[in-house]
PDB file of N, CA and C in Angstrom:
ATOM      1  N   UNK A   1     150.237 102.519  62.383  1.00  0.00           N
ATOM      2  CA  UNK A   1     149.326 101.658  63.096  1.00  0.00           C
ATOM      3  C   UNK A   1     148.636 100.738  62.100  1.00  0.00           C
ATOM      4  N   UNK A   2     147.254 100.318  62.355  1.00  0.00           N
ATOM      5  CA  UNK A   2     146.967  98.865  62.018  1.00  0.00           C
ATOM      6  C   UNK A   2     145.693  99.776  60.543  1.00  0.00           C
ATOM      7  N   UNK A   3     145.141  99.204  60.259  1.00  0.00           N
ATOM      8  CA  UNK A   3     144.559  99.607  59.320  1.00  0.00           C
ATOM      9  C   UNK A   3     143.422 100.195  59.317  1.00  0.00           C
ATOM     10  N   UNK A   4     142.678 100.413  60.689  1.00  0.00           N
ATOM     11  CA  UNK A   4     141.693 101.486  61.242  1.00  0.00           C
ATOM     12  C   UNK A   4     142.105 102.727  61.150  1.00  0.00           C
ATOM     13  N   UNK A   5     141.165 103.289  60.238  1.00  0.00           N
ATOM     14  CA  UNK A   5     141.904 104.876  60.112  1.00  0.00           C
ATOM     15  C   UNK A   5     141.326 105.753  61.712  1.00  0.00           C
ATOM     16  N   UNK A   6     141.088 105.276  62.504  1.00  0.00           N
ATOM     17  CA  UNK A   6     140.528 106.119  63.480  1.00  0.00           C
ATOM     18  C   UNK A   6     141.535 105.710  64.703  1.00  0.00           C
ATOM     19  N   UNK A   7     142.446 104.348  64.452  1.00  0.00           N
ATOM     20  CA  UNK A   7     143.112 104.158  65.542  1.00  0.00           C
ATOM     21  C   UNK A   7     144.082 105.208  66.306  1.00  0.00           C
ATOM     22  N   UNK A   8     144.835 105.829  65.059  1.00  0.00           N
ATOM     23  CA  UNK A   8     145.564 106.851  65.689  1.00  0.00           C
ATOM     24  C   UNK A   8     144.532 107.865  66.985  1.00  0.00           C
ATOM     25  N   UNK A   9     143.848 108.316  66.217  1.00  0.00           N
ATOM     26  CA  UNK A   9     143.014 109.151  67.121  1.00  0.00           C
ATOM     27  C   UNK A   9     142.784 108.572  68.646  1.00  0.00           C
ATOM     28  N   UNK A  10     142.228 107.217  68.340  1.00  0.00           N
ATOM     29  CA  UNK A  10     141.486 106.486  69.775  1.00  0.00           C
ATOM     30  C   UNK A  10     142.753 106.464  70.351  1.00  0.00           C
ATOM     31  N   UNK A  11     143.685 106.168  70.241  1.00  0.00           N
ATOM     32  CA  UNK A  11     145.502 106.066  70.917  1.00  0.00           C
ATOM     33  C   UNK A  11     145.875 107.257  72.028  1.00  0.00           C
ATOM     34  N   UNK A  12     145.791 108.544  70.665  1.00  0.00           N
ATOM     35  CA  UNK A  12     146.207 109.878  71.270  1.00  0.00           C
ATOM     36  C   UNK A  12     145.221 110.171  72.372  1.00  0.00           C
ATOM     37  N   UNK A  13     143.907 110.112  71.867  1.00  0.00           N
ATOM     38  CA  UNK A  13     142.932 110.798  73.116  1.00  0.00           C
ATOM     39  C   UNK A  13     142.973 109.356  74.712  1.00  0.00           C
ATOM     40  N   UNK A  14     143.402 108.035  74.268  1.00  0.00           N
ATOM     41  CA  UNK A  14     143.392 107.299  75.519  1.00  0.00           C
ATOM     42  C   UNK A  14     144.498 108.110  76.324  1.00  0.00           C
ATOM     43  N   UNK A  15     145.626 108.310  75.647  1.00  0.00           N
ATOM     44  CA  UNK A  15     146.918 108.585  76.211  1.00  0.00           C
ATOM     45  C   UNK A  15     146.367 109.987  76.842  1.00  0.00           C
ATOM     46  N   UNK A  16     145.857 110.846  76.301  1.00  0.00           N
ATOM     47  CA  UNK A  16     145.345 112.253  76.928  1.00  0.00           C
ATOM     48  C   UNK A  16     144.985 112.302  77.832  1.00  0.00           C
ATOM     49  N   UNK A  17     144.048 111.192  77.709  1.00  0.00           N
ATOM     50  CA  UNK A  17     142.823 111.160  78.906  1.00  0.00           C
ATOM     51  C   UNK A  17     143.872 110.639  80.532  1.00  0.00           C
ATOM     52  N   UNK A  18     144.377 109.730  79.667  1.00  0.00           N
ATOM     53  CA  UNK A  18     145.447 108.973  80.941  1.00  0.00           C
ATOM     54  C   UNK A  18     145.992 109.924  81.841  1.00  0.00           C
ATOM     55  N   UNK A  19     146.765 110.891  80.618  1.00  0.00           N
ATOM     56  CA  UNK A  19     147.723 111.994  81.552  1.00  0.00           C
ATOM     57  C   UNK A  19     147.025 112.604  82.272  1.00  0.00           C
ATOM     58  N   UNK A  20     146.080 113.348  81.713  1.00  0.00           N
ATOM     59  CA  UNK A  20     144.813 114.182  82.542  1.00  0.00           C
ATOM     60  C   UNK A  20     144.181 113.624  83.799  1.00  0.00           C
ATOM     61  N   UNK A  21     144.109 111.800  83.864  1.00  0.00           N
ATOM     62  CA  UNK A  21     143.794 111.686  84.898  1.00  0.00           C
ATOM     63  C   UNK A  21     144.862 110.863  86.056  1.00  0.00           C
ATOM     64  N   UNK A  22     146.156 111.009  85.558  1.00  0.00           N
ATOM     65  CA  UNK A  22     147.076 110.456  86.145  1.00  0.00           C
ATOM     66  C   UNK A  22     146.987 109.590  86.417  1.00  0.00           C
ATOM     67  N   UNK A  23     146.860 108.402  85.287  1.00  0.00           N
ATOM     68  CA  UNK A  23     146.752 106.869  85.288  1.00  0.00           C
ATOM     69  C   UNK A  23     148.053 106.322  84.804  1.00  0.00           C
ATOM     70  N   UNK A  24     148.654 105.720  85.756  1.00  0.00           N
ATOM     71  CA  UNK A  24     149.809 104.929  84.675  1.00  0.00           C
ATOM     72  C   UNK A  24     149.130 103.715  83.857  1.00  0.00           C
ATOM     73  N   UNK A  25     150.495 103.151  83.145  1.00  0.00           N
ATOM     74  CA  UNK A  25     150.656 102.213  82.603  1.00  0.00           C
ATOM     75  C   UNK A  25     150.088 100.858  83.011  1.00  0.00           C
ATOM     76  N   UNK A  26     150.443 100.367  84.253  1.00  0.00           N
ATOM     77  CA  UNK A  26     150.246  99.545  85.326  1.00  0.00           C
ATOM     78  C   UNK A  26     148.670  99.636  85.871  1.00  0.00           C
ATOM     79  N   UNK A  27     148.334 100.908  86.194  1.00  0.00           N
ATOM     80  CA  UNK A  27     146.954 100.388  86.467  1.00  0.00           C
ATOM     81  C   UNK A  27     146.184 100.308  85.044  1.00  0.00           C
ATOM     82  N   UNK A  28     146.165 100.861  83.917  1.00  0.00           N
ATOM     83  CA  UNK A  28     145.386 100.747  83.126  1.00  0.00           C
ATOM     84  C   UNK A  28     144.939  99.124  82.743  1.00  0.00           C
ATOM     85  N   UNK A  29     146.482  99.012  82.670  1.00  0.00           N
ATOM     86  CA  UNK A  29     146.955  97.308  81.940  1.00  0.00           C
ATOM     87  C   UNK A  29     145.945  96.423  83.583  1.00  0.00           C
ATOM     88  N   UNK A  30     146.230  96.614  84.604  1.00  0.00           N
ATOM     89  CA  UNK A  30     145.365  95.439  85.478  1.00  0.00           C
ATOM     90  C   UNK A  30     143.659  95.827  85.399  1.00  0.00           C
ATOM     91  N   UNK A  31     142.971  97.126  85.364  1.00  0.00           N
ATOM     92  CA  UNK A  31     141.754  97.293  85.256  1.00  0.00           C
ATOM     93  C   UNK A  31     141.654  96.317  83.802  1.00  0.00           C
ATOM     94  N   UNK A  32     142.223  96.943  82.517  1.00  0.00           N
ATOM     95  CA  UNK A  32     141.854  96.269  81.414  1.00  0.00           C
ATOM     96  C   UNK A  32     142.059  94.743  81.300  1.00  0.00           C
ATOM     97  N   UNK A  33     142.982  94.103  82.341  1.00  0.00           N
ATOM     98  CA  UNK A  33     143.041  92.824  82.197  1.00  0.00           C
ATOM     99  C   UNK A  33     142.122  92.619  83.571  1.00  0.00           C
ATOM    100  N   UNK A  34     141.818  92.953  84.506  1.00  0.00           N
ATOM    101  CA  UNK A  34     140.265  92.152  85.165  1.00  0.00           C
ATOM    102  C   UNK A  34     139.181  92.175  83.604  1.00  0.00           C
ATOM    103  N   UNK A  35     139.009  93.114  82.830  1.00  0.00           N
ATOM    104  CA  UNK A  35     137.428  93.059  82.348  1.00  0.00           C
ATOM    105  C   UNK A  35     137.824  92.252  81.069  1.00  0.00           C
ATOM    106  N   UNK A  36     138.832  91.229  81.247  1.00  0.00           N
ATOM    107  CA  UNK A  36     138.920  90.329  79.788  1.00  0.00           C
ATOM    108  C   UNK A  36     140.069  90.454  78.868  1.00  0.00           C
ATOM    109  N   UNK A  37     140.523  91.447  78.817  1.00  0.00           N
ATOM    110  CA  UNK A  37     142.040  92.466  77.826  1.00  0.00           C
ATOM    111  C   UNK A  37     142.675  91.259  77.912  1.00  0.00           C
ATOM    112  N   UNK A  38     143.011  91.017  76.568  1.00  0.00           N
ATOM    113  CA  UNK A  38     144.240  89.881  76.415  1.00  0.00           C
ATOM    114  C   UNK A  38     145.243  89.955  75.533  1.00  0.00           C
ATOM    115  N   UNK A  39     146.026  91.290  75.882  1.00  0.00           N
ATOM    116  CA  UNK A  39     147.210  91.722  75.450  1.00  0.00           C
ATOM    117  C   UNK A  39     148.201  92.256  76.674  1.00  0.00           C
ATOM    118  N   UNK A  40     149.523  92.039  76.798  1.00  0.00           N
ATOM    119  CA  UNK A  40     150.102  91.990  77.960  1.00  0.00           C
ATOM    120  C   UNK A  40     150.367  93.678  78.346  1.00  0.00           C
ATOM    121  N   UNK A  41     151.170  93.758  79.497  1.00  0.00           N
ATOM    122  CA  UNK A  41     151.562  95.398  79.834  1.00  0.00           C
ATOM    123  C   UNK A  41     152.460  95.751  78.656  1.00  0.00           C
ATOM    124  N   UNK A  42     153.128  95.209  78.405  1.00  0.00           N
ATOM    125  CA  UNK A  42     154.158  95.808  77.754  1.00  0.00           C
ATOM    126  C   UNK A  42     153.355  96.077  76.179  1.00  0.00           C
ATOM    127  N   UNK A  43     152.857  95.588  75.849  1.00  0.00           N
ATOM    128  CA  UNK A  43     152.115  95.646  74.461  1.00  0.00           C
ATOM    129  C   UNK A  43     150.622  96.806  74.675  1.00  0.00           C
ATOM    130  N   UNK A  44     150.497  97.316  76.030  1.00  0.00           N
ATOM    131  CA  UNK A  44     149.271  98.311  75.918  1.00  0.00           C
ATOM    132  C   UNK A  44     150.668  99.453  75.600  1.00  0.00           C
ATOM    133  N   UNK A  45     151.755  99.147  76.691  1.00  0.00           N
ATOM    134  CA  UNK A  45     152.395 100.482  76.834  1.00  0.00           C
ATOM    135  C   UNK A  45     152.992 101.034  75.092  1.00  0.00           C
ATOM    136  N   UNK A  46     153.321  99.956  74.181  1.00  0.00           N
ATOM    137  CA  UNK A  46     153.863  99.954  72.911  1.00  0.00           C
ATOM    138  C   UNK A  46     152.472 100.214  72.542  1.00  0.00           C
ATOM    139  N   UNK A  47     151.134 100.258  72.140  1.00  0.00           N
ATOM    140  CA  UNK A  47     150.253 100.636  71.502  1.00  0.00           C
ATOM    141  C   UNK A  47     149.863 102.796  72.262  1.00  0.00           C
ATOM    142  N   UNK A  48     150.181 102.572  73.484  1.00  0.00           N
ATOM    143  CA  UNK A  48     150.310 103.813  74.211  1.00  0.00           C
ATOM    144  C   UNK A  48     151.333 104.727  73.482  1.00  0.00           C
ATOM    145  N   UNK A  49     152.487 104.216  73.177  1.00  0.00           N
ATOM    146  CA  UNK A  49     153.351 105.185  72.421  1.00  0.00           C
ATOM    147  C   UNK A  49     153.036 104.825  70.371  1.00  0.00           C
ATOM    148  N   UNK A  50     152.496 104.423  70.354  1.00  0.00           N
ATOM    149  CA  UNK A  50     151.616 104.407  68.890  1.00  0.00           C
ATOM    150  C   UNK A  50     153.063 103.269  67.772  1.00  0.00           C
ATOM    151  N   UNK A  51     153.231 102.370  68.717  1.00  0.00           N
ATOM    152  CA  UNK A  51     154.402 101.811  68.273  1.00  0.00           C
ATOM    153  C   UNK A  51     153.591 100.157  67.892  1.00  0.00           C
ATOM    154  N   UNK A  52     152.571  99.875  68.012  1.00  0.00           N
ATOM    155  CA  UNK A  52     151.611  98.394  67.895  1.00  0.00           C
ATOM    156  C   UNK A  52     149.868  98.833  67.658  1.00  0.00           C
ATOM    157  N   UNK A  53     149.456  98.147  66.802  1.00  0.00           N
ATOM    158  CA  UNK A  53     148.642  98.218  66.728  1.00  0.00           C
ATOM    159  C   UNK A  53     147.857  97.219  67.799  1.00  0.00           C
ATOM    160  N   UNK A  54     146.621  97.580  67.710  1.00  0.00           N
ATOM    161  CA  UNK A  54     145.698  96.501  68.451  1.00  0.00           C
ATOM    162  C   UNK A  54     144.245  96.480  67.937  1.00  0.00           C
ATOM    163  N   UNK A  55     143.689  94.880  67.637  1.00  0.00           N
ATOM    164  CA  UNK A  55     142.162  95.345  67.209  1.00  0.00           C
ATOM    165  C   UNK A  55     141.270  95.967  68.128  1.00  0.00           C
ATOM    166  N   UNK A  56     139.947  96.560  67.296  1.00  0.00           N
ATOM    167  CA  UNK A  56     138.988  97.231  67.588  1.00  0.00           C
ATOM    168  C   UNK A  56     139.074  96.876  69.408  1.00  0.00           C
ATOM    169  N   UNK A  57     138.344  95.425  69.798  1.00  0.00           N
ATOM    170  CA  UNK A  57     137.766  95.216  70.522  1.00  0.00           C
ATOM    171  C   UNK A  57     138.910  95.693  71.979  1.00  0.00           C
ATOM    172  N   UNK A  58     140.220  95.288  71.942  1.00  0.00           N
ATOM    173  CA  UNK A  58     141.270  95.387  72.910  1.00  0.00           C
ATOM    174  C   UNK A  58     141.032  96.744  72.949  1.00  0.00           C
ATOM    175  N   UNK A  59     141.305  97.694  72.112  1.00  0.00           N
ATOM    176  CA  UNK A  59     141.199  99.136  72.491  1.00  0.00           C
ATOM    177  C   UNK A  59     140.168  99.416  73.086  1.00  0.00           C
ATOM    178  N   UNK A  60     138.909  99.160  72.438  1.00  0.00           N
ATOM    179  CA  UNK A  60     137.916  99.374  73.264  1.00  0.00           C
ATOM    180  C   UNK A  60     137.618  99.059  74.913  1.00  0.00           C
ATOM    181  N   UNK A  61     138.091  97.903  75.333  1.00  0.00           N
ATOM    182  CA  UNK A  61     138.675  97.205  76.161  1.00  0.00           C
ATOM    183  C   UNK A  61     139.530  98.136  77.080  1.00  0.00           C
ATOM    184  N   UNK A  62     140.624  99.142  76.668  1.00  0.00           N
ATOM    185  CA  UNK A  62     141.230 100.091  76.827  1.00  0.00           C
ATOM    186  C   UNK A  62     140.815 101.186  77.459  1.00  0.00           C
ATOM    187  N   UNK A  63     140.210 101.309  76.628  1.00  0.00           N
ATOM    188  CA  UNK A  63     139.261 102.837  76.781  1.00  0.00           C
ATOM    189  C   UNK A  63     138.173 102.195  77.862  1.00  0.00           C
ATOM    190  N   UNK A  64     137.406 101.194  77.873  1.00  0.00           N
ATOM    191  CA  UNK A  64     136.370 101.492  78.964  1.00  0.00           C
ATOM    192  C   UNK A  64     137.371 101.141  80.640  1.00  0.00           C
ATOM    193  N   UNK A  65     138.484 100.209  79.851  1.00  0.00           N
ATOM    194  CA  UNK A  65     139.095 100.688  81.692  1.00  0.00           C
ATOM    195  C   UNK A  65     139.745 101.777  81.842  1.00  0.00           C
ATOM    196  N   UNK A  66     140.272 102.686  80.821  1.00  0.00           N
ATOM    197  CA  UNK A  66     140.443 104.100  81.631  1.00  0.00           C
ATOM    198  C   UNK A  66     139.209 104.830  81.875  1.00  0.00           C
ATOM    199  N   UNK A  67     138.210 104.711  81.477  1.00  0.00           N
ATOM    200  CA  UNK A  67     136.974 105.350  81.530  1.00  0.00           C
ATOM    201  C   UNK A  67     136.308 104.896  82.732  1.00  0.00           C
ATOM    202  N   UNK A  68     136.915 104.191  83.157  1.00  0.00           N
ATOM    203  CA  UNK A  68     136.124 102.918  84.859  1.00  0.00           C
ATOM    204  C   UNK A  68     136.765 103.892  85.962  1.00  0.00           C
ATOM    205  N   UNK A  69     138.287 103.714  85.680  1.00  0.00           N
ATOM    206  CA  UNK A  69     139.527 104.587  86.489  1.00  0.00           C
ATOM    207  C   UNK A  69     139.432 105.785  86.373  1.00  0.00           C
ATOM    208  N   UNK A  70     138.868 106.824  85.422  1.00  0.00           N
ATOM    209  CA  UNK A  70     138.665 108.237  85.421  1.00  0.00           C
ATOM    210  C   UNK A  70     137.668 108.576  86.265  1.00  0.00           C
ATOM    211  N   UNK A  71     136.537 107.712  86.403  1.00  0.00           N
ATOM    212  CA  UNK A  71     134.944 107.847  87.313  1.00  0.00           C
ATOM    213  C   UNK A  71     134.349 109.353  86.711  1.00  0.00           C
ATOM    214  N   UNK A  72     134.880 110.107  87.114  1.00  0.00           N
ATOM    215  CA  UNK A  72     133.363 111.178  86.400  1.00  0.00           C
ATOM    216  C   UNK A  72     134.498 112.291  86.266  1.00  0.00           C
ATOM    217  N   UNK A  73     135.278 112.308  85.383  1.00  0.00           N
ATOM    218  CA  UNK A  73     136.199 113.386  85.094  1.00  0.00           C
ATOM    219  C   UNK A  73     135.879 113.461  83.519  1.00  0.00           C
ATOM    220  N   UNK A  74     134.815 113.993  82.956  1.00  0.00           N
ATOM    221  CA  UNK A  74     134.263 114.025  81.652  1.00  0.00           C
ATOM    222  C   UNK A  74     135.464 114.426  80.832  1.00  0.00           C
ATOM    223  N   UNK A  75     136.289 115.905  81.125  1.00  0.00           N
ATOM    224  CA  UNK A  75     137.475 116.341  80.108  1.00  0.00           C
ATOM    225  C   UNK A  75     138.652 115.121  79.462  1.00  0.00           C
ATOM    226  N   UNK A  76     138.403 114.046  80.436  1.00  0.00           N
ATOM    227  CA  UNK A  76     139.212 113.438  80.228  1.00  0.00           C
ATOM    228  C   UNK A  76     139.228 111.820  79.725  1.00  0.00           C
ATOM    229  N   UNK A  77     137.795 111.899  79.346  1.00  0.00           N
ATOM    230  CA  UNK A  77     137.168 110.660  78.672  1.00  0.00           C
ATOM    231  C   UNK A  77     138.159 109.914  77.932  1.00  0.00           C
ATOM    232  N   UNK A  78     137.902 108.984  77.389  1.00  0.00           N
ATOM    233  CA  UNK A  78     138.377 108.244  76.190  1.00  0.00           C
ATOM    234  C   UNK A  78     137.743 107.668  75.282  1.00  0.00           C
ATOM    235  N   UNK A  79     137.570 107.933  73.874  1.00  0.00           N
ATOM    236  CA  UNK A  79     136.585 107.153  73.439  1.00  0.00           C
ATOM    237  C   UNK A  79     136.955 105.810  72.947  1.00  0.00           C
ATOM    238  N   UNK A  80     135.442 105.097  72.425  1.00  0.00           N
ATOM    239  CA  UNK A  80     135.124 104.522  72.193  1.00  0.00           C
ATOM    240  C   UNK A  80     135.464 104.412  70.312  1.00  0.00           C
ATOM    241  N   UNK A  81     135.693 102.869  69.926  1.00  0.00           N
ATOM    242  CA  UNK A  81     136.072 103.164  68.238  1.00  0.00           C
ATOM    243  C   UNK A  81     134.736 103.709  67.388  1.00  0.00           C
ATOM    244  N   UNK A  82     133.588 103.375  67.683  1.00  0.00           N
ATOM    245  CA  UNK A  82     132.186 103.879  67.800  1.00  0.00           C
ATOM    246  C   UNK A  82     131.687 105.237  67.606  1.00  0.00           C
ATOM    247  N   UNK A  83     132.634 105.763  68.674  1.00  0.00           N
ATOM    248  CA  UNK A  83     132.264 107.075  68.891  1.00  0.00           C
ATOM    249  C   UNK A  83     133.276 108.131  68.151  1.00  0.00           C
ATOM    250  N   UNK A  84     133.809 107.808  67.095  1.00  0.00           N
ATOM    251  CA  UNK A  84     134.493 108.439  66.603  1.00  0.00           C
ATOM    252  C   UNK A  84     134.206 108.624  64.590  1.00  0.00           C
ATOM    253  N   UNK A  85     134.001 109.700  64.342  1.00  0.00           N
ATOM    254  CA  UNK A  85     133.104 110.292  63.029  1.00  0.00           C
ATOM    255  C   UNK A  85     133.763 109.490  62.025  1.00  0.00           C
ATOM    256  N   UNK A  86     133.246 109.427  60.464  1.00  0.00           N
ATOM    257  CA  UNK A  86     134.186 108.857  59.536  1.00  0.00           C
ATOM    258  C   UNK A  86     134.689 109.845  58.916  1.00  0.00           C
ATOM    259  N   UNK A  87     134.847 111.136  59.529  1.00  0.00           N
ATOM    260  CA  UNK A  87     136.583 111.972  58.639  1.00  0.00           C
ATOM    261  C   UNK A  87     137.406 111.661  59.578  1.00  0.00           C
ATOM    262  N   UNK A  88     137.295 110.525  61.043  1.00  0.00           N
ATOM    263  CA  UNK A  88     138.152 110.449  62.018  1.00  0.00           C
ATOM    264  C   UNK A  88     138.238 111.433  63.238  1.00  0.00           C
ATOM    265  N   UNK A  89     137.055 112.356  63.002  1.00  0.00           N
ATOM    266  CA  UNK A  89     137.063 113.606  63.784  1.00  0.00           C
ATOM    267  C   UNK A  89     135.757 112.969  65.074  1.00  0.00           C
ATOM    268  N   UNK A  90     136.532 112.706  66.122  1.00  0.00           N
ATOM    269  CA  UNK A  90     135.349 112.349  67.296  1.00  0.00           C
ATOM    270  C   UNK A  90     133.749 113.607  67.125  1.00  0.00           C
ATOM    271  N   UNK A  91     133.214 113.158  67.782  1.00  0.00           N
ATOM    272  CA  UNK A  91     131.838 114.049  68.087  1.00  0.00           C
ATOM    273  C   UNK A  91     132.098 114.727  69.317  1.00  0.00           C
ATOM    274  N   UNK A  92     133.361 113.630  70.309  1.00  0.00           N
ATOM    275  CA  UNK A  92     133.475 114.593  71.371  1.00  0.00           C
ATOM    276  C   UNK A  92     134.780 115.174  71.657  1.00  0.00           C
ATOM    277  N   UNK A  93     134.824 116.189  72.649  1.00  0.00           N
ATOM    278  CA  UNK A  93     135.884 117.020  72.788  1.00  0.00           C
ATOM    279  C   UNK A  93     137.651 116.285  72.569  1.00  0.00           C
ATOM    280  N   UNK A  94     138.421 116.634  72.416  1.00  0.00           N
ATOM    281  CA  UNK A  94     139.850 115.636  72.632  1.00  0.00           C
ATOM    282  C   UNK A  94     140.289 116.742  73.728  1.00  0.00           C
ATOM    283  N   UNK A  95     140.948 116.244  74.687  1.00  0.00           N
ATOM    284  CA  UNK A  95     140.772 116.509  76.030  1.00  0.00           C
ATOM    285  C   UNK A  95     142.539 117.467  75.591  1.00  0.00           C
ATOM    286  N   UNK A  96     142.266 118.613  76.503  1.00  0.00           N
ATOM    287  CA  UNK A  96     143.135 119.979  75.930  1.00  0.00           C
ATOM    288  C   UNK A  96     143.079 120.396  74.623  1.00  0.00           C
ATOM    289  N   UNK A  97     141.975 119.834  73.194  1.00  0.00           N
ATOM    290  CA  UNK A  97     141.961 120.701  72.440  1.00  0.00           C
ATOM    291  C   UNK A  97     141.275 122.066  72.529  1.00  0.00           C
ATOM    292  N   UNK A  98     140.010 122.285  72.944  1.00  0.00           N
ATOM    293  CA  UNK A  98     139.215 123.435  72.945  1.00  0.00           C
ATOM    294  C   UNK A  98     138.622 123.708  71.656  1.00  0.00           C
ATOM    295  N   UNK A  99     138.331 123.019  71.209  1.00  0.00           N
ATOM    296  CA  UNK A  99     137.967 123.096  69.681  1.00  0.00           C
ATOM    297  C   UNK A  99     136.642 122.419  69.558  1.00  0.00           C
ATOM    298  N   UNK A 100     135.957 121.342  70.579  1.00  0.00           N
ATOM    299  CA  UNK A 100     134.656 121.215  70.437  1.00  0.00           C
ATOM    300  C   UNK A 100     133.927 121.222  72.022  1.00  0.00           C
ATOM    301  N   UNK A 101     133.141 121.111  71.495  1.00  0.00           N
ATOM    302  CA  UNK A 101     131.984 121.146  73.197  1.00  0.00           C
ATOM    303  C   UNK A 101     131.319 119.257  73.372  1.00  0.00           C
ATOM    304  N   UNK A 102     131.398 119.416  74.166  1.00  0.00           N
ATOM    305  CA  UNK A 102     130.942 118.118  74.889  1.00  0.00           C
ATOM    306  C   UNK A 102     129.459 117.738  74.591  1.00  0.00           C
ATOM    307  N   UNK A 103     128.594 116.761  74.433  1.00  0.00           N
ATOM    308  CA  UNK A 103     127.630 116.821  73.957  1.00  0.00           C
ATOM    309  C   UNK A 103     126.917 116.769  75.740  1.00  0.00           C
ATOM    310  N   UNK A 104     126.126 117.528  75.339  1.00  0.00           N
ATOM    311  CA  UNK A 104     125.125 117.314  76.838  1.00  0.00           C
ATOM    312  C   UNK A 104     124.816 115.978  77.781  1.00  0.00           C
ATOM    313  N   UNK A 105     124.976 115.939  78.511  1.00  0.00           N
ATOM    314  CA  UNK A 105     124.997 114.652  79.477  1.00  0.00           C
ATOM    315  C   UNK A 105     123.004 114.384  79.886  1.00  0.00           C
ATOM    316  N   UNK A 106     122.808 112.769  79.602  1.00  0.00           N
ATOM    317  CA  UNK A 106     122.069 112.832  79.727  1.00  0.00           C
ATOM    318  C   UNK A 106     121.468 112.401  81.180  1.00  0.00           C
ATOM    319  N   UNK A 107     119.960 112.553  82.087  1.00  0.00           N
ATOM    320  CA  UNK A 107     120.177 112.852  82.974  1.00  0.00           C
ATOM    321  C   UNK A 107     118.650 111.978  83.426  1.00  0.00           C
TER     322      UNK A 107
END
């Protein structure tokens, strides 16, 4: 991938989150292209299989339209490039690891 050492990560957990919430390809790519995304289907689906990179902002872009399309299915979030630590290790769970806890929701 591109030279963000955190991209891999943000990739795997979008794709996680996707499966988990049974989002294809197709809707991700039209939510992310209503909110601005200006990279085509075929180039989310090649960054989906970790085959293209994409900058910060498009992923992000990414992630908040699967995060629009998930609505309140927390396990299956996606993050944000933001929200992810500098050893590359998120703060929050990666959805089927079991290896961290979710940070408390605020209310």
């Amino acid at each position: 991938m591109g030279f963000d050492p955190h991209e891999p990560q943000q990739q795997r957990m979008l794709a996680a989150a996707m499966k988990s919430a049974q989002i294809n390809v197709g809707e991700l790519w039209l939510k992310y292209f209503s909110l601005g995304g200006e990279v085509g289907e075929y180039e989310v689906e090649a960054y989906l299989q970790g085959l293209l990179s994409l900058p910060v902002l498009q992923r992000d872009l990414l992630a908040m339209a699967a995060n629009e399309l998930i609505g309140t299915f927390p396990q299956g979030r996606a993050p944000y490039s933001d929200e992810l630590g500098p050893d590359g290790e998120s703060p929050r769970k990666e959805p089927g690891s079991g290896t961290k806890e979710l940070p408390e929701a605020e209310e």
